[in-house]
C-alpha atoms as a PDB file:
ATOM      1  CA  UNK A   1     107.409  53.258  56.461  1.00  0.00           C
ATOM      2  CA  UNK A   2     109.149  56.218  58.674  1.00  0.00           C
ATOM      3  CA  UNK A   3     112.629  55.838  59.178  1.00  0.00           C
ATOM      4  CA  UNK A   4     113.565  55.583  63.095  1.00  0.00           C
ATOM      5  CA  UNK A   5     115.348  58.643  62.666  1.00  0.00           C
ATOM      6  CA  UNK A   6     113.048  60.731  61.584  1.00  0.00           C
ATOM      7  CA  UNK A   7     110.284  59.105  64.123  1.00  0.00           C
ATOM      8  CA  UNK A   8     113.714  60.834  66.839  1.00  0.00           C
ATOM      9  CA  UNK A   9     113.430  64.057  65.103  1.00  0.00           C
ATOM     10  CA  UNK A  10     109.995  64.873  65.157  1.00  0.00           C
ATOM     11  CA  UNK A  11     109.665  63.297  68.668  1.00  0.00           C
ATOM     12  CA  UNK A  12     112.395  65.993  69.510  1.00  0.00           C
ATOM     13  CA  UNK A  13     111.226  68.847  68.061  1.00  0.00           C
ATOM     14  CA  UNK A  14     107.691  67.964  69.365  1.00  0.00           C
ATOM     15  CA  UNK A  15     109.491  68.289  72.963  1.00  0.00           C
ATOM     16  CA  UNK A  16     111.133  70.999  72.120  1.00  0.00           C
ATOM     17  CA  UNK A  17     108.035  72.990  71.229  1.00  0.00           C
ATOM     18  CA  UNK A  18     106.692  71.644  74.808  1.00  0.00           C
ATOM     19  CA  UNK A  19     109.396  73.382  76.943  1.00  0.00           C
ATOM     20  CA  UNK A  20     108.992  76.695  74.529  1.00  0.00           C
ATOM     21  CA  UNK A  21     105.476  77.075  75.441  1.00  0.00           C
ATOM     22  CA  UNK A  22     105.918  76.051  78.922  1.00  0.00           C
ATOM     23  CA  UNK A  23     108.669  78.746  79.354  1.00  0.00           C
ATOM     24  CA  UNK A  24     106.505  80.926  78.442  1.00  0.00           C
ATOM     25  CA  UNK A  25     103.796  80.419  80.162  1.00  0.00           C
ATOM     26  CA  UNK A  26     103.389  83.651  82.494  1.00  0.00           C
ATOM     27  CA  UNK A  27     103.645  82.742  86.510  1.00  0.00           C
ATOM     28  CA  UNK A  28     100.159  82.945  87.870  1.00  0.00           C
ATOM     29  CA  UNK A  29      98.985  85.413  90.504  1.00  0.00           C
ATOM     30  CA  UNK A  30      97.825  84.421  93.936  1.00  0.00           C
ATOM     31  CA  UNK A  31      94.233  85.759  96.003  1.00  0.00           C
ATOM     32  CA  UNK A  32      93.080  86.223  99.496  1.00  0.00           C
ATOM     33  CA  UNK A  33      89.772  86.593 101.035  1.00  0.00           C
ATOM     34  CA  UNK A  34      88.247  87.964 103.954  1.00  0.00           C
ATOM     35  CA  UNK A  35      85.141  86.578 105.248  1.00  0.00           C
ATOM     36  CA  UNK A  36      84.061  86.730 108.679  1.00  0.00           C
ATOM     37  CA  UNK A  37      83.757  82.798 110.096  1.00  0.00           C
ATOM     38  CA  UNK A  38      86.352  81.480 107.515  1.00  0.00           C
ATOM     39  CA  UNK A  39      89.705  80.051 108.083  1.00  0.00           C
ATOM     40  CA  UNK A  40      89.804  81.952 111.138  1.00  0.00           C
ATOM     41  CA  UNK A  41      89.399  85.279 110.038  1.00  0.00           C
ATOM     42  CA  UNK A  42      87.297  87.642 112.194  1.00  0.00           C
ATOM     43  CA  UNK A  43      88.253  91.001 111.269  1.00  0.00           C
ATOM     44  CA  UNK A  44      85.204  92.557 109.551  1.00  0.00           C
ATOM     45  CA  UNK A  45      83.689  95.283 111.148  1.00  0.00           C
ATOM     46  CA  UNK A  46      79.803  96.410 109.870  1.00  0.00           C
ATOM     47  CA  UNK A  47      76.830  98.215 111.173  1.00  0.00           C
ATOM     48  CA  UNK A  48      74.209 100.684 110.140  1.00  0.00           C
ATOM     49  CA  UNK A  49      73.347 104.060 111.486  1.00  0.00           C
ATOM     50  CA  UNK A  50      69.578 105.098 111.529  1.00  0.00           C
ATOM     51  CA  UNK A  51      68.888 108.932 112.096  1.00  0.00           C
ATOM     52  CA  UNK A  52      65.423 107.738 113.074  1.00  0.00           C
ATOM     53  CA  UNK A  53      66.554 106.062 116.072  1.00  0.00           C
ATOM     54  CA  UNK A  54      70.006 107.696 116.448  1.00  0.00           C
ATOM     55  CA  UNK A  55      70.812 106.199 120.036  1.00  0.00           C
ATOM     56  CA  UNK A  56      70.651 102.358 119.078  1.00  0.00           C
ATOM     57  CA  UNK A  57      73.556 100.660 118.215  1.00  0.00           C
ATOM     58  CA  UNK A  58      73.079  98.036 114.877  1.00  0.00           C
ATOM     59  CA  UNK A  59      76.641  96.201 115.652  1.00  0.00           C
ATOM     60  CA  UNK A  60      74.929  92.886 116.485  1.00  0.00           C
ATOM     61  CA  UNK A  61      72.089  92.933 113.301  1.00  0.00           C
ATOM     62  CA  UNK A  62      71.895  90.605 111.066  1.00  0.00           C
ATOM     63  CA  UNK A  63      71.834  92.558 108.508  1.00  0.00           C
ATOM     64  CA  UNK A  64      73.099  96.238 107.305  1.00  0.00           C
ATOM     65  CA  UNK A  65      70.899  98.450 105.668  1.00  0.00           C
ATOM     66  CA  UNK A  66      70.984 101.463 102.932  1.00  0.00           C
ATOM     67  CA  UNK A  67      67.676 103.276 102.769  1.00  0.00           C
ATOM     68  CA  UNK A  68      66.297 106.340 102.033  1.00  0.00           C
ATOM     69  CA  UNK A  69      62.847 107.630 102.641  1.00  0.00           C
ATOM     70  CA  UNK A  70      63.414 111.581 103.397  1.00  0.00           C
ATOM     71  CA  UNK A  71      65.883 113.789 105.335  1.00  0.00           C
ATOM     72  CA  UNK A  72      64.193 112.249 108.318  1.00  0.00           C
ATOM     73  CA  UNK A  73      64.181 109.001 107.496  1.00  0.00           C
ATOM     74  CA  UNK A  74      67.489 107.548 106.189  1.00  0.00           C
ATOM     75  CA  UNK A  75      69.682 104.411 107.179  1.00  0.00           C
ATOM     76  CA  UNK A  76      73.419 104.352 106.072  1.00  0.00           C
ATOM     77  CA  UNK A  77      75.874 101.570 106.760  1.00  0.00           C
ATOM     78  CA  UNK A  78      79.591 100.839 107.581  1.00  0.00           C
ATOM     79  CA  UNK A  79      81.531  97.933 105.851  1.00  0.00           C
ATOM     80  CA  UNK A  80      85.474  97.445 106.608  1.00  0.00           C
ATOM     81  CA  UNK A  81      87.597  94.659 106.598  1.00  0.00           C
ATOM     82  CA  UNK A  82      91.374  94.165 108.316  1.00  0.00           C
ATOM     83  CA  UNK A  83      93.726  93.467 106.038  1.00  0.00           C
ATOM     84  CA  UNK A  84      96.954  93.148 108.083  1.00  0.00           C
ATOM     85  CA  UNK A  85      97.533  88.828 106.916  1.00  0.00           C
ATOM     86  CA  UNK A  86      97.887  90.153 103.386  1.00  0.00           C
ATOM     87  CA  UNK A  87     101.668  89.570 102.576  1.00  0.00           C
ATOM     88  CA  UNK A  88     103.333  92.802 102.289  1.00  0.00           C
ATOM     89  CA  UNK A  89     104.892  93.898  99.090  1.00  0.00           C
ATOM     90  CA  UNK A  90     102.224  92.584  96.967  1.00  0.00           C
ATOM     91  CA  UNK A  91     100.961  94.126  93.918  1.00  0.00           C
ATOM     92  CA  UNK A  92      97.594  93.810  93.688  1.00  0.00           C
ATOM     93  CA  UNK A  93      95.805  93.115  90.209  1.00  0.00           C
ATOM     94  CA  UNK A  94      92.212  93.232  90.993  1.00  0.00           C
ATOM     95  CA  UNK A  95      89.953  92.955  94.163  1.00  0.00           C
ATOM     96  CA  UNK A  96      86.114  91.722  94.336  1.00  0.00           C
ATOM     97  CA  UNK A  97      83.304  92.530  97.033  1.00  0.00           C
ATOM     98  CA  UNK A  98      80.409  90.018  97.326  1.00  0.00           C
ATOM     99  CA  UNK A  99      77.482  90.642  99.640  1.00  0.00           C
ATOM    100  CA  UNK A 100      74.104  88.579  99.580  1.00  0.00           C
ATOM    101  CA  UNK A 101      70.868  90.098  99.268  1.00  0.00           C
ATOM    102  CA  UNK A 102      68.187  89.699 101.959  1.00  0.00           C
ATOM    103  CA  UNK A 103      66.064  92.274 100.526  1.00  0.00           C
ATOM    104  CA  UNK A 104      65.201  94.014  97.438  1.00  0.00           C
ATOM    105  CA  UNK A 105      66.748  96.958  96.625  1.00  0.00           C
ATOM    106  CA  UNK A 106      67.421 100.000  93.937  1.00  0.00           C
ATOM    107  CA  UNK A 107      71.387 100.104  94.490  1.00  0.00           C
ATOM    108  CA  UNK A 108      73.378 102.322  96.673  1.00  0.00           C
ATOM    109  CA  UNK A 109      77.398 103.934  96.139  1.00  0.00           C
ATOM    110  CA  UNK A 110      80.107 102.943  98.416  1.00  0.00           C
ATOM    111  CA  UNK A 111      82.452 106.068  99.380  1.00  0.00           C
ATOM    112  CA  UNK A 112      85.833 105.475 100.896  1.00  0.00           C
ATOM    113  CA  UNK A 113      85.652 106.885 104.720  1.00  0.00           C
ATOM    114  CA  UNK A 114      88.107 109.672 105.960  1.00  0.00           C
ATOM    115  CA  UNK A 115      87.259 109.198 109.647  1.00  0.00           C
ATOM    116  CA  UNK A 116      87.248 106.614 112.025  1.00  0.00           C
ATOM    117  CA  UNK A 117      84.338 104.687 113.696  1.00  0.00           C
ATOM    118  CA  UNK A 118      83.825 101.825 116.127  1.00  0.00           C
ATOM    119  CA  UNK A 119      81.225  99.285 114.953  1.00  0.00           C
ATOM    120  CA  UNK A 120      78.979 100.635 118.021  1.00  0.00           C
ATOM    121  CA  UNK A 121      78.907 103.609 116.578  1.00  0.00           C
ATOM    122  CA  UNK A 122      75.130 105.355 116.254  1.00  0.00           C
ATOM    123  CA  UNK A 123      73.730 108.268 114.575  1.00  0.00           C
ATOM    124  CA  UNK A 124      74.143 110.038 117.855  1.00  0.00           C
ATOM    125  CA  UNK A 125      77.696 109.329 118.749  1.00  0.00           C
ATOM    126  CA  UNK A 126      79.147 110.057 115.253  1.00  0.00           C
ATOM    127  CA  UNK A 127      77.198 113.552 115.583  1.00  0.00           C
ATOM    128  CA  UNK A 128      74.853 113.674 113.084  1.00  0.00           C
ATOM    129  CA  UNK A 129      75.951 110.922 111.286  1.00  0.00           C
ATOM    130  CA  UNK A 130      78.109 110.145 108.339  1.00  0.00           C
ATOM    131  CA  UNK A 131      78.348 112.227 105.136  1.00  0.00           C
ATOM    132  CA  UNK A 132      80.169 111.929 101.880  1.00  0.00           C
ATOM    133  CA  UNK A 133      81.290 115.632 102.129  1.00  0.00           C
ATOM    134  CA  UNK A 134      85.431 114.974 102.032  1.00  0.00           C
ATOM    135  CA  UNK A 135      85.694 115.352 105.589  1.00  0.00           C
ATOM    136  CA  UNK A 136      83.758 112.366 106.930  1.00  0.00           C
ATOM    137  CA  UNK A 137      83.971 110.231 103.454  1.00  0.00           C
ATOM    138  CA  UNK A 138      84.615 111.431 100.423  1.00  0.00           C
ATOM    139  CA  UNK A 139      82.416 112.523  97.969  1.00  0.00           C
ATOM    140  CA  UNK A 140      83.615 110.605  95.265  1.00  0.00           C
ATOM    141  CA  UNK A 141      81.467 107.367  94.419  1.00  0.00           C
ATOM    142  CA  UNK A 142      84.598 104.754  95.005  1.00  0.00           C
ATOM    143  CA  UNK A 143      81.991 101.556  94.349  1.00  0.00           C
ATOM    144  CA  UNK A 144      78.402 101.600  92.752  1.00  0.00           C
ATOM    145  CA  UNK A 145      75.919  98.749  92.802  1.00  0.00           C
ATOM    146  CA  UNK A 146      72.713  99.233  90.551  1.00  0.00           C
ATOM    147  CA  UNK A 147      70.258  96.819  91.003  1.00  0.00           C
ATOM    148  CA  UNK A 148      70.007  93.337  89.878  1.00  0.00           C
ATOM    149  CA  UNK A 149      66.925  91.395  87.701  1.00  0.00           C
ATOM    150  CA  UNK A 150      68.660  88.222  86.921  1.00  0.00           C
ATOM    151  CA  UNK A 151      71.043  85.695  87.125  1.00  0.00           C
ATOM    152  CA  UNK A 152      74.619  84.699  85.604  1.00  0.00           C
ATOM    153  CA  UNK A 153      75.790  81.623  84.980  1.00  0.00           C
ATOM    154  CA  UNK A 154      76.928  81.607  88.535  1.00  0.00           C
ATOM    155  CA  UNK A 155      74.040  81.998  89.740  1.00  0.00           C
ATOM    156  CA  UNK A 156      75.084  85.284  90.818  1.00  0.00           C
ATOM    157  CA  UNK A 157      73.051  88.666  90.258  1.00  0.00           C
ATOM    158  CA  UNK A 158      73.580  90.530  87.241  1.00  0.00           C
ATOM    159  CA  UNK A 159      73.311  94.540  87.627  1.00  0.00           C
ATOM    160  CA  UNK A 160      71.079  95.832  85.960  1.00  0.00           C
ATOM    161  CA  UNK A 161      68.208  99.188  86.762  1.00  0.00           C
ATOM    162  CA  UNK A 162      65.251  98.815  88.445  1.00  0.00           C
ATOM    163  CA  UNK A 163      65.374  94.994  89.726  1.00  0.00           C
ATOM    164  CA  UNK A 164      64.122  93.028  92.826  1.00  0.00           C
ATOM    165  CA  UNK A 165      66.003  89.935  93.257  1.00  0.00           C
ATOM    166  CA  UNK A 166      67.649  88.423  96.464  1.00  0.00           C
ATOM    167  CA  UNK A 167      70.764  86.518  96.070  1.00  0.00           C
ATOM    168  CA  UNK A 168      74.818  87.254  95.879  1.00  0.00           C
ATOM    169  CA  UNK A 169      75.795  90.340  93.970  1.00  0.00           C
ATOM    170  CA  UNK A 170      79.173  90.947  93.287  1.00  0.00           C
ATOM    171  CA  UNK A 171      81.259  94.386  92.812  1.00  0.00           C
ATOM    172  CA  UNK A 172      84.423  95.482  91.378  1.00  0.00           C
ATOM    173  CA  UNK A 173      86.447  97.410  93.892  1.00  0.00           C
ATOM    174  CA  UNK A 174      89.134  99.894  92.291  1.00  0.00           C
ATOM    175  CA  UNK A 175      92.729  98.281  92.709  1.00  0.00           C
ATOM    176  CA  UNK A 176      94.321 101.118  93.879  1.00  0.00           C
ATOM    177  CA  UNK A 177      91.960 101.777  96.391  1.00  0.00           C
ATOM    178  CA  UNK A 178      93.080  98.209  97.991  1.00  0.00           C
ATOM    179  CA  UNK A 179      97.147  98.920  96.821  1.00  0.00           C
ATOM    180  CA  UNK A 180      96.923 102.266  99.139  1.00  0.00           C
ATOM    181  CA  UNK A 181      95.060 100.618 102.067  1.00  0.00           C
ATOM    182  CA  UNK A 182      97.687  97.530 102.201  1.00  0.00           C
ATOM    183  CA  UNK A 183     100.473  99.850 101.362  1.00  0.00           C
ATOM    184  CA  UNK A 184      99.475 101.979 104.608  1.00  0.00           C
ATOM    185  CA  UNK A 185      99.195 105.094 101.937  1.00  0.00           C
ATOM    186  CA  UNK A 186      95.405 106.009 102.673  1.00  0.00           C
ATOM    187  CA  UNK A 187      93.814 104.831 106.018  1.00  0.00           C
ATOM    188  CA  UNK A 188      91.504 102.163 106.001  1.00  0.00           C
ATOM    189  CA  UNK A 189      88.693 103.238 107.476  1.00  0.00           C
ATOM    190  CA  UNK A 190      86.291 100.948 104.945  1.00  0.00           C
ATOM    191  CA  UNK A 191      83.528 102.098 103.495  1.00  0.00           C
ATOM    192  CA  UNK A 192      80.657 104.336 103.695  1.00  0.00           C
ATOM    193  CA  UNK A 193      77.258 102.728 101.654  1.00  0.00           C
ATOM    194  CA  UNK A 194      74.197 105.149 100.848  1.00  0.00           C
ATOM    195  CA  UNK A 195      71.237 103.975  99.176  1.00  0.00           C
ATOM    196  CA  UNK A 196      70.515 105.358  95.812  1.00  0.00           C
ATOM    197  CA  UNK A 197      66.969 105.072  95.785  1.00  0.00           C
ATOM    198  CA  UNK A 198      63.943 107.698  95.785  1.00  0.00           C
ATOM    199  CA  UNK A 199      62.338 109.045  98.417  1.00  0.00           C
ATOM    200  CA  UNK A 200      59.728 106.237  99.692  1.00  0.00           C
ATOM    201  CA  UNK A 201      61.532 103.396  97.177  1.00  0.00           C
ATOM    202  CA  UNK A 202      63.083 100.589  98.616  1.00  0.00           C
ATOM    203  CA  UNK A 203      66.150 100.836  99.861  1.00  0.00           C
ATOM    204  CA  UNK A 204      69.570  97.549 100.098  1.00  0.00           C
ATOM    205  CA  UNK A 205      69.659  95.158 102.687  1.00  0.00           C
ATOM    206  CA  UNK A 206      72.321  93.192 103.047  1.00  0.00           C
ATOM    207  CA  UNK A 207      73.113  89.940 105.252  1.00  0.00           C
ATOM    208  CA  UNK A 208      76.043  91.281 107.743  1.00  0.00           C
ATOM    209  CA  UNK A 209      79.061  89.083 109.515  1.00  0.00           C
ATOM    210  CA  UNK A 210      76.630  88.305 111.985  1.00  0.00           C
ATOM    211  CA  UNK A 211      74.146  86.566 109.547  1.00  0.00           C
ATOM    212  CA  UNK A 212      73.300  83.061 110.343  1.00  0.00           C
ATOM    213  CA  UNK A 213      74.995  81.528 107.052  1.00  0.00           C
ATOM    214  CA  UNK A 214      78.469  81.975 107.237  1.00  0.00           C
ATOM    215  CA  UNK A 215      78.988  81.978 103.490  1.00  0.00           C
ATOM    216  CA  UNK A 216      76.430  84.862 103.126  1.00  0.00           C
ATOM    217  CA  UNK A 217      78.859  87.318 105.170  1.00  0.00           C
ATOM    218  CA  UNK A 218      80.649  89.900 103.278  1.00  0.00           C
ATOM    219  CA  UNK A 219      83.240  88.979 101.825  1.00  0.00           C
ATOM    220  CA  UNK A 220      86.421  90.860  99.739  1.00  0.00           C
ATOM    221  CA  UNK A 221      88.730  88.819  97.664  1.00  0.00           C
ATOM    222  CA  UNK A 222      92.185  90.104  96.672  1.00  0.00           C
ATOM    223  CA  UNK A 223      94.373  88.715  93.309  1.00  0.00           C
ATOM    224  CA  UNK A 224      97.606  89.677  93.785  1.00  0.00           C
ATOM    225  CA  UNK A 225     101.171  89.312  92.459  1.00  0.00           C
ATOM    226  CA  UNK A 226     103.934  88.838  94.625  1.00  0.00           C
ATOM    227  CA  UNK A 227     107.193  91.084  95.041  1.00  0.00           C
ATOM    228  CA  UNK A 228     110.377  89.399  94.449  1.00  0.00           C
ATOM    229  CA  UNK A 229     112.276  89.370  97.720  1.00  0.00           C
ATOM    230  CA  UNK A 230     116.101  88.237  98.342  1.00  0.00           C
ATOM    231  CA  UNK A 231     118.191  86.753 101.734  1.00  0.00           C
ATOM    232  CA  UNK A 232     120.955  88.862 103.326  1.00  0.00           C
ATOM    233  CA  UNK A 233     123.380  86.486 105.042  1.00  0.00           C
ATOM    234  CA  UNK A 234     126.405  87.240 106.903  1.00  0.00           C
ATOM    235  CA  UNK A 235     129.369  84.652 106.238  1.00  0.00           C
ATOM    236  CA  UNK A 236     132.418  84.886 109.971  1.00  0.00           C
ATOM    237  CA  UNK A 237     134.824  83.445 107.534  1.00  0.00           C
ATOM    238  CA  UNK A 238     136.998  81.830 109.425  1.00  0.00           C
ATOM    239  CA  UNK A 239     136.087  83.581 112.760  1.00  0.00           C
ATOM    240  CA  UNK A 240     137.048  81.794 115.824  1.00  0.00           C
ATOM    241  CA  UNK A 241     135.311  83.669 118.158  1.00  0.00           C
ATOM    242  CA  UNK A 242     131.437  84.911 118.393  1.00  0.00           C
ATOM    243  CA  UNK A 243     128.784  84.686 116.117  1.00  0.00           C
ATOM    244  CA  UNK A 244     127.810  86.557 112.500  1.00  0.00           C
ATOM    245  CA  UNK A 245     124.959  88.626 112.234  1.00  0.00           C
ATOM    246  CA  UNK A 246     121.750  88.443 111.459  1.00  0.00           C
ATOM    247  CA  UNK A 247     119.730  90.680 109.572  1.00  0.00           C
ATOM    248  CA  UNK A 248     116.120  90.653 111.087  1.00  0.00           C
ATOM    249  CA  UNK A 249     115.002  92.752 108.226  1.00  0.00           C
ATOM    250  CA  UNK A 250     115.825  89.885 105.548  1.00  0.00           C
ATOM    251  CA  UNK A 251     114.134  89.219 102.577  1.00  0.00           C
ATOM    252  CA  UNK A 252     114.086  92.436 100.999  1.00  0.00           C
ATOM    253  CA  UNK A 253     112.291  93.131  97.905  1.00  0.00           C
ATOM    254  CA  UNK A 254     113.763  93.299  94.792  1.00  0.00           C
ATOM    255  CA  UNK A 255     115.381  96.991  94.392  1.00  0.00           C
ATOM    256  CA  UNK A 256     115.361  97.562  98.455  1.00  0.00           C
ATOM    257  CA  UNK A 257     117.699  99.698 100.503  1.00  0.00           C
ATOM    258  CA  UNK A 258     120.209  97.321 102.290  1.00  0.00           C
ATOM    259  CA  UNK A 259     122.131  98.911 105.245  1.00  0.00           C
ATOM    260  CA  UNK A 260     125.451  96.321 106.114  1.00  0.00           C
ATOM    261  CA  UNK A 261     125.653  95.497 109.596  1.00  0.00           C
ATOM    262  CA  UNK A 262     128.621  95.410 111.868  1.00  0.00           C
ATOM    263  CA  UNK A 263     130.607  92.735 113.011  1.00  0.00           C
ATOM    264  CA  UNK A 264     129.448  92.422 116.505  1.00  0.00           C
ATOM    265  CA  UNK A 265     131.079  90.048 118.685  1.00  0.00           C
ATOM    266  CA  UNK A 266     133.011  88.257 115.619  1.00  0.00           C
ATOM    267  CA  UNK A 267     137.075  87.934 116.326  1.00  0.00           C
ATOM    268  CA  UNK A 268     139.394  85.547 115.037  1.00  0.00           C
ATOM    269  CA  UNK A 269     142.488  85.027 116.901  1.00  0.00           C
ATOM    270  CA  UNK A 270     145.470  87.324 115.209  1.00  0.00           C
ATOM    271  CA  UNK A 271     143.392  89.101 112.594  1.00  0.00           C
ATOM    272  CA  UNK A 272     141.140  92.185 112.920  1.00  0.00           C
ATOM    273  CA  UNK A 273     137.755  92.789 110.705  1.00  0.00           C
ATOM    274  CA  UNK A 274     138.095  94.868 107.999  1.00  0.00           C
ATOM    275  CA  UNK A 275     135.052  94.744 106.830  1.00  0.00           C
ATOM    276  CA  UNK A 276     132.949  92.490 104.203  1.00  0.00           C
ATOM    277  CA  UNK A 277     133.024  91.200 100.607  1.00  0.00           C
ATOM    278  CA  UNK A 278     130.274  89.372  98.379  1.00  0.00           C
ATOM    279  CA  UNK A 279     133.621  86.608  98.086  1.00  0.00           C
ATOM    280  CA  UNK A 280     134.718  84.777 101.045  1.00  0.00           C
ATOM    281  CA  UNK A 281     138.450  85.645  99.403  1.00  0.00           C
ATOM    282  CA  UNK A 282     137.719  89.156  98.926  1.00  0.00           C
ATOM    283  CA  UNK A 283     137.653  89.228  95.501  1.00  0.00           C
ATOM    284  CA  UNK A 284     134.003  90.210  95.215  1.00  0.00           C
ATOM    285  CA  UNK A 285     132.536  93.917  95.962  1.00  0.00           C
ATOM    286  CA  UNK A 286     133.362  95.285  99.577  1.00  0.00           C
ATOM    287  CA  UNK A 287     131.670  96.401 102.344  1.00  0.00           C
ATOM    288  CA  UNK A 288     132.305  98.718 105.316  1.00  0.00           C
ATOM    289  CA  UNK A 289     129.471  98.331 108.401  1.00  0.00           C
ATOM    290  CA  UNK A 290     126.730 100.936 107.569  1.00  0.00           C
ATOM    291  CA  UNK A 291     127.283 101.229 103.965  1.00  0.00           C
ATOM    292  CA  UNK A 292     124.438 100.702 101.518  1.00  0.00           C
ATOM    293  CA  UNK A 293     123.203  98.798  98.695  1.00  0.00           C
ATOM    294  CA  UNK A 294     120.083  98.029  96.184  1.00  0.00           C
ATOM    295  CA  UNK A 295     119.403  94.130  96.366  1.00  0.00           C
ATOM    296  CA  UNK A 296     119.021  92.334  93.377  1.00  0.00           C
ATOM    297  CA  UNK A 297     119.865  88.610  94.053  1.00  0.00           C
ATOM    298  CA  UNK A 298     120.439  86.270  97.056  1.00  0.00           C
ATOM    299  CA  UNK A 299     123.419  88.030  98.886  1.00  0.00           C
ATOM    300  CA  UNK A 300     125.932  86.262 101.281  1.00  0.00           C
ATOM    301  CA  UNK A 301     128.645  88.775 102.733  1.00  0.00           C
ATOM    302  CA  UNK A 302     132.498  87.246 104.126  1.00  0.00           C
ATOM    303  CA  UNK A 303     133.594  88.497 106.920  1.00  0.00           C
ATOM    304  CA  UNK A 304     137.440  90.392 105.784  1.00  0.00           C
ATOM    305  CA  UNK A 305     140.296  89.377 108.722  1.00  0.00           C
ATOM    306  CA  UNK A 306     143.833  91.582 108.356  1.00  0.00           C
ATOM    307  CA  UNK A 307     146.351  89.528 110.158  1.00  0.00           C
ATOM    308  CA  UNK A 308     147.806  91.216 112.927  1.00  0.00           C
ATOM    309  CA  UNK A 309     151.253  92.218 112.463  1.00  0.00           C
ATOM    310  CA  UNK A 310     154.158  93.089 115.200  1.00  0.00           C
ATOM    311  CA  UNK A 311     157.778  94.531 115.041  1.00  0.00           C
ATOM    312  CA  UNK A 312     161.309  92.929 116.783  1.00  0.00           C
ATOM    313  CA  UNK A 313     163.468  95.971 117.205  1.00  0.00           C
ATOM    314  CA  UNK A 314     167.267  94.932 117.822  1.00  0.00           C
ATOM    315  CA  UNK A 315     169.066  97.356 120.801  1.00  0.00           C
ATOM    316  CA  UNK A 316     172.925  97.293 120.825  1.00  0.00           C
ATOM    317  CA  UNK A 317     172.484  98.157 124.744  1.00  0.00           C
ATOM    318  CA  UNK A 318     175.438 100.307 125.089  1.00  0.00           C
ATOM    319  CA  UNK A 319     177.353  98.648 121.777  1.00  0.00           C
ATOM    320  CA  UNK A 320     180.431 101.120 120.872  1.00  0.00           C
ATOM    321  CA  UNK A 321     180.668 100.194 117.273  1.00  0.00           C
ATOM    322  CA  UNK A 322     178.349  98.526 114.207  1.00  0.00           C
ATOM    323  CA  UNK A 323     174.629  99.127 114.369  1.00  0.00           C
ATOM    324  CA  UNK A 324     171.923  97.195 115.578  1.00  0.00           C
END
């Protein structure tokens, strides 16, 4: 029979190794999506442009189309989403597209657009169309579907060449394509999607935001990690009159520029501000309004009050001997 102290031990060192791996289990990332018709979101804009009838808007289709049949003959579409809710200062880790089939297709690339366009844009109005020639969209593919024959486990298409199979197909979108369009370093403008087929073949089509089933709209889903941010707060110590600032720009990230603020309307009666320290006694790092500093932690500053000081001078008013 086990002693009861060694039954302690091992029950300690068995909790022990609990909080080791649970320290270091890594903090998990976070995702949005965008889908037209869920949890409010309505910010997808898509259409296709058809130089064979180049005067009639698709906005309102159910469906957007890539399909090439000759120079003639050729239907492009437009895919972009808003995303303004992300939370700034995120890091993003990896981003997904997901469109569902509504007719069989041999793939198309997806180029990142240059130029602007309303989703009533035609053929006409954007003047011939849209190319991928690095002044309309770039030339670079940014996204390539090749078709699917089959199913995953989730019941999702797998790509493969050649196939014709309706259903959801899901891409990889580059990360720092979605990084520079949250981070406001590349415009979004979305997308511009041109079949890849041959001349007669049969060309995408995809259900739209305006598609009947709400979970068959596009739809782009974001993992992301979020910055660290820290508080600035502003401390009257002591002040007897007005109020403390406020910082409208707090939380910072971690590593952002902090510019101090004045003291406003603070006053205390017989002191003057002289400034602000991290320590309500002013034994911490000081501050003088307008000065800077990188944010690393939660940050309170103390108001700093000189008492005001005044002199008695002694006159010997007309006094013919001593001094004053």
């Amino acid at each position: 029979m086990k002693s009861p102290i060694r039954n302690t031990r091992a029950l300690i060192n068995l909790f022990m190794a609990l909080i080791a791996v649970l320290v270091t289990v890594p903090a998990f990332g976070q995702s949005i999506s965008f889908q037209d018709g869920v949890a409010s979101y309505s910010g997808t804009r898509d259409t296709y442009i058809w130089n064979n009838s180049p005067t009639t808007s698709r906005a309102t289709e159910a469906t957007i189309v890539q399909d090439y049949d000759s120079g003639t003959n050729e239907r492009r579409s437009l895919l972009q989403f808003d995303l303004s809710s992300t939370p700034s200062g995120v890091t993003v880790t990896s981003a997904e597209l997901q469109f569902y089939v509504t007719a069989e297709g041999k793939g198309f690339n997806m180029h990142r657009m240059l130029a602007s366009w309303l989703e009533t844009d035609t053929y006409n109005t954007l003047v011939g169309g849209v190319n991928p020639d690095d002044t309309e969209a770039e030339s670079a593919v940014n996204i390539a579907w090749a078709d699917g024959t089959s199913l995953d486990g989730n019941g999702d298409v797998i790509p493969t060449i050649d196939g014709y199979i309706n259903g959801f197909i899901r891409l990889t979108v580059p990360v720092g394509t979605i990084q520079a369009w949250i981070d406001g370093t590349l415009p979004n403008n979305g997308w511009l999607m041109v079949s890849t087929d041959i001349p007669g073949g049969d060309g995408q089509q995809l259900a739209s935001r305006e598609a009947t089933t709400v979970a068959n709209h596009p739809k782009l889903t974001i993992n992301y990690t979020s910055a660290t941010t820290y508080t600035v707060a502003y401390d009257g110590n002591g002040n007897t009159g007005g109020t403390a600032p406020v910082d409208g720009s707090s939380p910072y990230t971690s590593g952002a520029t902090v510019t101090v603020l004045g003291a406003g309307d603070l006053a205390k009666t017989g002191s003057t501000f002289a400034g602000w320290n991290t320590q309500a006694g002013g034994g911490g790092t000081a501050y003088a309004a307008a000065a800077t500093f990188n944010i690393t932690e939660n940050t309170t500053l103390y108001a700093q009050w000189t008492p005001e000081t005044y002199t008695v001078t002694y006159d010997g008013n007309t006094n013919t001997g001593g001094t004053a």
